[in-house]
C-alpha atoms as a PDB file:
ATOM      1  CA  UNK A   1      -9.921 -64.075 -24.718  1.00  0.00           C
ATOM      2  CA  UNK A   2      -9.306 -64.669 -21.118  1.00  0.00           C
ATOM      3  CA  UNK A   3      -7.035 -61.111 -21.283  1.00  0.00           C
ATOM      4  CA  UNK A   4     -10.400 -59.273 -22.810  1.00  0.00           C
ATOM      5  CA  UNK A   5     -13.091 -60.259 -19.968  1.00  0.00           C
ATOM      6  CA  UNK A   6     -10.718 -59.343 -17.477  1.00  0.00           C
ATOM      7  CA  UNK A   7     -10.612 -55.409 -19.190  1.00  0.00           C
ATOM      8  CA  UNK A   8     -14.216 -56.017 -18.654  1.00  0.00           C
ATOM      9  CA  UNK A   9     -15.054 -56.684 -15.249  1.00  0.00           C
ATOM     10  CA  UNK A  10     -12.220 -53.994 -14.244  1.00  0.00           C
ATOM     11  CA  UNK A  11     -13.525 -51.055 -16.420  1.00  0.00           C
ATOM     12  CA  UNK A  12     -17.377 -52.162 -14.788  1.00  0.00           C
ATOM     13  CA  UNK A  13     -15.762 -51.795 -11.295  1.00  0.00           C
ATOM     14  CA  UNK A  14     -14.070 -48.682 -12.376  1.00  0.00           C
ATOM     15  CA  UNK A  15     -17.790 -48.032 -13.351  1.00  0.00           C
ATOM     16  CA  UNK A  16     -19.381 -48.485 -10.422  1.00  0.00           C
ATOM     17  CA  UNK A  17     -16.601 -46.863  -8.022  1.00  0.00           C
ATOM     18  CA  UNK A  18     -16.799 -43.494 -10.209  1.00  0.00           C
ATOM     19  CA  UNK A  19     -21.584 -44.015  -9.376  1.00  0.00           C
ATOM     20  CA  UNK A  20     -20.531 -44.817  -6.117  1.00  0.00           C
ATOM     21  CA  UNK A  21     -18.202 -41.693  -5.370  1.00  0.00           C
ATOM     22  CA  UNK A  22     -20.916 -39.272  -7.270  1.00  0.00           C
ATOM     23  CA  UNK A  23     -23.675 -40.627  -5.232  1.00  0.00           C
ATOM     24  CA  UNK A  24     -21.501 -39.801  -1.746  1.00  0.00           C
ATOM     25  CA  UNK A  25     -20.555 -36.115  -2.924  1.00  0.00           C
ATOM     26  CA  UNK A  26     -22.367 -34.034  -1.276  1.00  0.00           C
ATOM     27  CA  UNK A  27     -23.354 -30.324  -2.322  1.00  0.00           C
ATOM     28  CA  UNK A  28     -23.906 -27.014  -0.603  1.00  0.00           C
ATOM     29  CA  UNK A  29     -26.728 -24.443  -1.614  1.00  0.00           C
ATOM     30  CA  UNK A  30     -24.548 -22.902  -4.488  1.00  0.00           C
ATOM     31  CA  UNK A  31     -23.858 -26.174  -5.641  1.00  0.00           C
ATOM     32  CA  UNK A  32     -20.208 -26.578  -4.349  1.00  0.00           C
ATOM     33  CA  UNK A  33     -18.555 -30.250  -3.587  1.00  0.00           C
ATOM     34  CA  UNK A  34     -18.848 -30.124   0.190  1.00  0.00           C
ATOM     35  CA  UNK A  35     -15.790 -32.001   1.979  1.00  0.00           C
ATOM     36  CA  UNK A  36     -15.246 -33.684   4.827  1.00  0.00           C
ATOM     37  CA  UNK A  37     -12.491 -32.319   7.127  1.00  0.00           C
ATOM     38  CA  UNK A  38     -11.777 -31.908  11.163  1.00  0.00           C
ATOM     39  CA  UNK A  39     -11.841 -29.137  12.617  1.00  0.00           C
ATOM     40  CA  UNK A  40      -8.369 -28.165  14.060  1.00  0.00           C
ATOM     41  CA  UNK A  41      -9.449 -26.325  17.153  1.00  0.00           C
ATOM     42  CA  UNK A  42     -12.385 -29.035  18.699  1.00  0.00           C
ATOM     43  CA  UNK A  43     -11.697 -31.600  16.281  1.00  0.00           C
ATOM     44  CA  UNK A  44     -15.292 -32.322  15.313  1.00  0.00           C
ATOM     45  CA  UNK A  45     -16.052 -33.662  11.713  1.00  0.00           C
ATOM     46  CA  UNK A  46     -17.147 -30.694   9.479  1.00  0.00           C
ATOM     47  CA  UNK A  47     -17.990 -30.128   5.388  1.00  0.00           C
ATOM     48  CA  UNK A  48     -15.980 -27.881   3.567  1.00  0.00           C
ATOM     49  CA  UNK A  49     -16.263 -26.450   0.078  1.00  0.00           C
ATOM     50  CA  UNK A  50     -12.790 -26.809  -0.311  1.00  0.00           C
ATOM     51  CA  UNK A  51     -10.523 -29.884  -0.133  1.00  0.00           C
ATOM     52  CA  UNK A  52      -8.248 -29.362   2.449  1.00  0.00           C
ATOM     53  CA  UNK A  53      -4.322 -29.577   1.444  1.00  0.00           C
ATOM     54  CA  UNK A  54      -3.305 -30.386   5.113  1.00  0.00           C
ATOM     55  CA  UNK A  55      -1.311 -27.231   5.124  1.00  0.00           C
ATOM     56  CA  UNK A  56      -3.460 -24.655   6.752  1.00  0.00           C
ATOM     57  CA  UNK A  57      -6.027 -25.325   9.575  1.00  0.00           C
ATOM     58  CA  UNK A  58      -9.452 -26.059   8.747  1.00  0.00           C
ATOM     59  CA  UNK A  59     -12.041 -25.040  11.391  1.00  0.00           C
ATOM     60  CA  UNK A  60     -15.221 -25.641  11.715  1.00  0.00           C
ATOM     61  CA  UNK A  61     -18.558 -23.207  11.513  1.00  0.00           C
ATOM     62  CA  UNK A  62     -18.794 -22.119  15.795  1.00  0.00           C
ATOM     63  CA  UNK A  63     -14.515 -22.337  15.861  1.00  0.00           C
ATOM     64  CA  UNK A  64     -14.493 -20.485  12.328  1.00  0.00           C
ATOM     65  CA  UNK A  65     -16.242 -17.814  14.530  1.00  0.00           C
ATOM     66  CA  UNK A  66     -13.885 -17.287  16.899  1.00  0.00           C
ATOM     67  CA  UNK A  67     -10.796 -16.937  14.524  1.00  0.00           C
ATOM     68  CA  UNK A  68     -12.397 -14.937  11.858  1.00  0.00           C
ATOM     69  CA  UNK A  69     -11.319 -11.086  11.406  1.00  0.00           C
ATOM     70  CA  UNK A  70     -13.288  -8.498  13.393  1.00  0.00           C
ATOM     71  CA  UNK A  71     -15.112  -6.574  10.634  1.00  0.00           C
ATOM     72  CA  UNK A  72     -14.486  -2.995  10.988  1.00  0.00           C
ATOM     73  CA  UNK A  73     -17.604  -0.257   9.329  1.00  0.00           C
END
């Protein structure tokens, strides 16, 4: 009895983690998950719509600028 109302009360915090972390994601314009990352040049906070792995820099938009390919016409 006392093993069943503890499953309870876990899978309602499970519950209200999974509302909480749905609530906090934010979206772009196309709908993408936007993520929080720093930039690696500045270091400023920045969204993403990628989750960063931690194994390639993440920049963010004025840095992005400077380390982007020159487009060629």
């Amino acid at each position: 009895m006392e093993e069943e109302k503890k499953n309870e009360v876990e899978e309602e915090e499970k519950e209200e983690v999974k509302k909480d972390s749905e609530k906090e994601q934010e979206k772009d314009r196309f709908g993408r998950t936007l993520y929080t990352a720093t930039c690696s040049d500045c270091g400023k906070e920045t969204k993403v719509p990628f989750k960063p792995s931690g194994d390639k820099p993440v920049y963010c938009m004025e840095c992005y600028q400077k380390h982007r390919p020159k487009r060629s016409f």
